[in-house]
Protein backbone atom coordinates (compact mmCIF):
# COMPACT_ATOMS: atom_id res chain seq x y z
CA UNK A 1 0.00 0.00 0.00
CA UNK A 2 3.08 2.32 0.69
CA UNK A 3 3.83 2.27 -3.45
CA UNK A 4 0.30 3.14 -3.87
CA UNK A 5 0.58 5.77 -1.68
CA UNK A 6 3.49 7.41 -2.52
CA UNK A 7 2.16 7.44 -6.25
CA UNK A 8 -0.91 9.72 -5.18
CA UNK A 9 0.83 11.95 -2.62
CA UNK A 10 4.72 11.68 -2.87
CA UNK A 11 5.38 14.86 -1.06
CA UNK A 12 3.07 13.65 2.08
CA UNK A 13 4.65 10.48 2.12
CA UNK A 14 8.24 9.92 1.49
CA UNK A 15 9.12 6.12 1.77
CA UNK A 16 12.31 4.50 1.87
CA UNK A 17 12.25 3.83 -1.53
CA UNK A 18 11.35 7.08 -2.97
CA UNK A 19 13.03 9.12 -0.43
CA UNK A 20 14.00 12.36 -1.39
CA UNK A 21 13.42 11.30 -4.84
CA UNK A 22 9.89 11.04 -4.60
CA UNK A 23 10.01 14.86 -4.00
CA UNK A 24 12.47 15.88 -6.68
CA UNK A 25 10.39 13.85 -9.45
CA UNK A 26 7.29 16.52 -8.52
């Protein structure tokens, strides 16, 4: 559920995998 997550709202949550990425990439 994290992945699915992190696909809607990347900047609210930042998971170990994403990381800061997840942030740069929006």
């Amino acid at each position: 559920m994290e992945n699915e997550l992190s696909i809607y709202q990347p900047e609210k949550i930042v998971t170990p995998e994403t990381g800061l990425r997840g942030k740069e990439n929006v």
